[in-house]
C-alpha atoms as a PDB file:
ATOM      1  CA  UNK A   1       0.000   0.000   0.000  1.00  0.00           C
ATOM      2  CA  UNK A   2       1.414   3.494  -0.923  1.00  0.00           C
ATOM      3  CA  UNK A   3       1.420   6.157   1.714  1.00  0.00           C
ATOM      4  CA  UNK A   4      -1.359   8.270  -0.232  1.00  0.00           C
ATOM      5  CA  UNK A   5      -3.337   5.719   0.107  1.00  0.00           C
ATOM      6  CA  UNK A   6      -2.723   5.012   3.595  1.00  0.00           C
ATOM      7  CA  UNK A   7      -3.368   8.355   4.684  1.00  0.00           C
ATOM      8  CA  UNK A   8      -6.389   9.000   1.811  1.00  0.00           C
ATOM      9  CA  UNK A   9      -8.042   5.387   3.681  1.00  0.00           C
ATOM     10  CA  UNK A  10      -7.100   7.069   7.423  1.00  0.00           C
ATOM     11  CA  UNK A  11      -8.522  10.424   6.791  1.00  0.00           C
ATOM     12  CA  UNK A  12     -11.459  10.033   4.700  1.00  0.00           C
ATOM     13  CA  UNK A  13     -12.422   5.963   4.748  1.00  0.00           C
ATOM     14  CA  UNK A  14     -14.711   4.125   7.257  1.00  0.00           C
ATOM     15  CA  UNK A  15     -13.799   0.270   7.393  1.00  0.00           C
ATOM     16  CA  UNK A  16     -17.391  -1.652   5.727  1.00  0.00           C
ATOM     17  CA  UNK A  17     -15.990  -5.147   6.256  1.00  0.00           C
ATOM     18  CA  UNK A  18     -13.447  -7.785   5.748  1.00  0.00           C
ATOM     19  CA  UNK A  19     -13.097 -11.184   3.444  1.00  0.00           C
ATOM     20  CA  UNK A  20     -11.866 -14.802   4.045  1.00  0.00           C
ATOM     21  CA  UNK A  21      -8.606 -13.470   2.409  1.00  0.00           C
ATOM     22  CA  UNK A  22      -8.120 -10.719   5.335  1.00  0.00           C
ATOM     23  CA  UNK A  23      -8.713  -8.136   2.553  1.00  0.00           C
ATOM     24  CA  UNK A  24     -10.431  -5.031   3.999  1.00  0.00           C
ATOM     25  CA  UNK A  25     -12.721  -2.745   2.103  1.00  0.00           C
ATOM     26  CA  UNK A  26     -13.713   0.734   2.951  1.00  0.00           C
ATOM     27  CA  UNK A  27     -15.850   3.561   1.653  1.00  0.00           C
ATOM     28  CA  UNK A  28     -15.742   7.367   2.226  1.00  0.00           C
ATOM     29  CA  UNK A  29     -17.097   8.659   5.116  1.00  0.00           C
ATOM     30  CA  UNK A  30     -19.124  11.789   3.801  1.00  0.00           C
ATOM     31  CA  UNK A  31     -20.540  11.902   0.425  1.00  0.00           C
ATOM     32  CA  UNK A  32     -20.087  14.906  -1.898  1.00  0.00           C
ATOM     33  CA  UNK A  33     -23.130  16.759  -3.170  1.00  0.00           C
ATOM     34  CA  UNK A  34     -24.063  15.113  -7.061  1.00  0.00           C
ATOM     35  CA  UNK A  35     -21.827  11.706  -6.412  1.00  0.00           C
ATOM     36  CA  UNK A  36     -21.395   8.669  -5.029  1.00  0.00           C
ATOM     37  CA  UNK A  37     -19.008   7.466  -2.122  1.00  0.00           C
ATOM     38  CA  UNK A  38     -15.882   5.946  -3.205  1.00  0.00           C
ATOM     39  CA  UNK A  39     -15.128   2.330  -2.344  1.00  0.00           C
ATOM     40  CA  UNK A  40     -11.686   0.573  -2.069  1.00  0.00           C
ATOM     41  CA  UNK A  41     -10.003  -2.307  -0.760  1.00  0.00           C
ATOM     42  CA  UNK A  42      -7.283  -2.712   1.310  1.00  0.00           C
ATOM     43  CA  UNK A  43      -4.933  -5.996   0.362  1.00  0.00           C
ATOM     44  CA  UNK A  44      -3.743  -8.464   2.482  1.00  0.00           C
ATOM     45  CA  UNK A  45      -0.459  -8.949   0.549  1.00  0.00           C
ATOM     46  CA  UNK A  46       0.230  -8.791  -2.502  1.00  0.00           C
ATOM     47  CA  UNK A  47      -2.979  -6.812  -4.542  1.00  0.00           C
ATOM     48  CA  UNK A  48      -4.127  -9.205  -6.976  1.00  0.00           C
ATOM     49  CA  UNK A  49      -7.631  -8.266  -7.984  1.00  0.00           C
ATOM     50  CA  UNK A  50      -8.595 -12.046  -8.314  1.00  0.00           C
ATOM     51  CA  UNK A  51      -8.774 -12.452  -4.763  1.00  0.00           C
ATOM     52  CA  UNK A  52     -11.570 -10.371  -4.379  1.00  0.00           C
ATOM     53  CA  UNK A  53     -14.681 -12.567  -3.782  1.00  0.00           C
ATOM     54  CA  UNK A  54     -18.058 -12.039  -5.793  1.00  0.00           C
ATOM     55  CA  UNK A  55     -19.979 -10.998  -2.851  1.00  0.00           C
ATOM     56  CA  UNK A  56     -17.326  -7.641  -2.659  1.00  0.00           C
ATOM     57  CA  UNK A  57     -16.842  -7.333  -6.413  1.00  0.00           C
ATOM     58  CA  UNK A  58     -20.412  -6.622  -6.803  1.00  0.00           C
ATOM     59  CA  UNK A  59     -20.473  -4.061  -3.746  1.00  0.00           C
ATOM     60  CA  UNK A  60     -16.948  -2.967  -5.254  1.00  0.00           C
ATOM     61  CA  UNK A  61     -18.443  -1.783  -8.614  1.00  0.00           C
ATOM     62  CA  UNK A  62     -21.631  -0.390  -7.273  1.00  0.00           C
ATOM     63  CA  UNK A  63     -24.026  -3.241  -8.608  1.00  0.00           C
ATOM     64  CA  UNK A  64     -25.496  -3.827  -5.332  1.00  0.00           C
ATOM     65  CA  UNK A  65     -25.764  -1.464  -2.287  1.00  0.00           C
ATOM     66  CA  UNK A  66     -25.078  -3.176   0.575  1.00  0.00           C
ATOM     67  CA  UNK A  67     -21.847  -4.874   1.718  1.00  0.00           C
ATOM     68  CA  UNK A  68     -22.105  -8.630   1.928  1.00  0.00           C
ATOM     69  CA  UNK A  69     -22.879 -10.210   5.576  1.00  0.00           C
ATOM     70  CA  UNK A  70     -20.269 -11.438   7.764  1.00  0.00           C
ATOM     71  CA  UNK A  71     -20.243 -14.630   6.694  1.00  0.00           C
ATOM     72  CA  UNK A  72     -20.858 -13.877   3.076  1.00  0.00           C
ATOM     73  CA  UNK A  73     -23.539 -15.138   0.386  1.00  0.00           C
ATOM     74  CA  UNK A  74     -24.676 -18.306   0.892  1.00  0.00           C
ATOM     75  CA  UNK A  75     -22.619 -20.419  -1.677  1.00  0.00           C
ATOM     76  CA  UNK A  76     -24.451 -22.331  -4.926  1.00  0.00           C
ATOM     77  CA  UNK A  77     -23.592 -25.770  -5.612  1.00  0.00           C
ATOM     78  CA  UNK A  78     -22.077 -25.043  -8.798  1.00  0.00           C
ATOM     79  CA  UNK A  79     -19.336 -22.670  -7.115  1.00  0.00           C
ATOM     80  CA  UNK A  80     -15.754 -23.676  -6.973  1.00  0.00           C
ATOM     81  CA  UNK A  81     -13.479 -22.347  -4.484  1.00  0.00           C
ATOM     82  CA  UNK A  82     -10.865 -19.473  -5.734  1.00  0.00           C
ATOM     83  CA  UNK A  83      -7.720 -20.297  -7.053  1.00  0.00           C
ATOM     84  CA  UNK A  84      -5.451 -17.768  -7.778  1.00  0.00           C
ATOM     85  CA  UNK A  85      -4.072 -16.587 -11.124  1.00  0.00           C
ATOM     86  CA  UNK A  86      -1.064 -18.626 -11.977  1.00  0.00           C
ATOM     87  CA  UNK A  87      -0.204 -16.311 -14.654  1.00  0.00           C
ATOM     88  CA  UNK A  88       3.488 -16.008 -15.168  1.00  0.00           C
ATOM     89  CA  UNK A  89       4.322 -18.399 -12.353  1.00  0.00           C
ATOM     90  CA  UNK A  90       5.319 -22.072 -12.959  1.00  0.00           C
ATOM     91  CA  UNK A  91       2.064 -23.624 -12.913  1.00  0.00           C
ATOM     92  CA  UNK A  92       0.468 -21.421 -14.979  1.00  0.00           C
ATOM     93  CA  UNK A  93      -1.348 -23.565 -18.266  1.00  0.00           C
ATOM     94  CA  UNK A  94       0.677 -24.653 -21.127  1.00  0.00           C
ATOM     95  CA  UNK A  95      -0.917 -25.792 -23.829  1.00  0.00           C
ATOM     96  CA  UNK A  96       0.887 -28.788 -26.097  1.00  0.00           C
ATOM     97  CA  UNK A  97       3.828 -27.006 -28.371  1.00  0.00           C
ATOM     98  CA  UNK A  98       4.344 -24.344 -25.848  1.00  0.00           C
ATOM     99  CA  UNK A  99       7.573 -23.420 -26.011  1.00  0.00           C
ATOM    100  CA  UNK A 100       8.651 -24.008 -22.449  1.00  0.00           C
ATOM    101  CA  UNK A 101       6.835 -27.675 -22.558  1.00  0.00           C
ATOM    102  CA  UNK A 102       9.173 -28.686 -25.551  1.00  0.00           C
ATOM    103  CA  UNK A 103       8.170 -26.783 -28.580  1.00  0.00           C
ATOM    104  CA  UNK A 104       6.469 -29.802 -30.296  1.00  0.00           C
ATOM    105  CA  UNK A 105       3.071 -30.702 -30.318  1.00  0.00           C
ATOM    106  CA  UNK A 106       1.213 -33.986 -31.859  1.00  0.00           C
ATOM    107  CA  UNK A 107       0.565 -34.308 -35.467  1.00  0.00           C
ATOM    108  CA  UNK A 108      -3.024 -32.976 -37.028  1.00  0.00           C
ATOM    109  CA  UNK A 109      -5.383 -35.808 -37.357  1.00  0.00           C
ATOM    110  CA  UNK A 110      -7.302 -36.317 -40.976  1.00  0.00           C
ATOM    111  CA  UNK A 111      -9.368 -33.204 -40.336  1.00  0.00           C
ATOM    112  CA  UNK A 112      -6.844 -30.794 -40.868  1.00  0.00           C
ATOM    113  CA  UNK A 113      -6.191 -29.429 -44.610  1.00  0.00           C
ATOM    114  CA  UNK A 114      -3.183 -27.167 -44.857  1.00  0.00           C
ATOM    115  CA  UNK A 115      -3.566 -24.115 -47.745  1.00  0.00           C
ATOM    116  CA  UNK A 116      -1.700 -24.601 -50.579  1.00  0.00           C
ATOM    117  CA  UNK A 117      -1.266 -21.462 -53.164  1.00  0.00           C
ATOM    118  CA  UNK A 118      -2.280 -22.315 -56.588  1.00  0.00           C
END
């Protein structure tokens, strides 16, 4: 966190709540006449916004009003659990014939045509 927006979040920010992740998010304390209160969130290490659960995204971007409970949205069925974004780290996906898994990648089966010029 940079120190503009530790002291923005200490003079102007009231604490709305806190995730599973021990992110915190905050909004401004007074609203301005003709718009609407900021809203932020505080990292707990490194800020990745992936680790911000749906239940704070959608307070996050205004599409709902109030903060999630305490104990957040109760969870659907079809819901997996986060997992961060490998991106750039050593398990992120390679596909077949990515360089860094060998380069090579199987032959095209009998559906594959190549162009040739006339």
């Amino acid at each position: 966190m940079t120190i503009g927006t530790r002291l923005f979040t200490w003079l102007r920010g009231e604490q709305v709540g806190s995730d599973q992740f021990g992110n915190h998010y905050y909004q401004e304390r007074k609203i301005a006449a003709g718009r609407r209160r900021k809203r932020w969130v505080i990292y707990n290490g490194e800020a990745e916004a992936s680790r911000v659960p749906p239940d704070w995204h959608g307070w996050l971007h205004y599409t709902v009003d109030a903060p999630p409970p305490e104990d957040g949205l109760p969870k659907q069925s079809w819901q997996k659990e986060h997992v961060p974004n490998l991106t750039g780290t050593a398990e992120a996906y390679r596909p077949p014939g990515h360089v860094l898994e060998g380069g090579r990648r199987d032959k095209a089966t009998g559906d594959y045509e190549p162009w040739k010029p006339n």
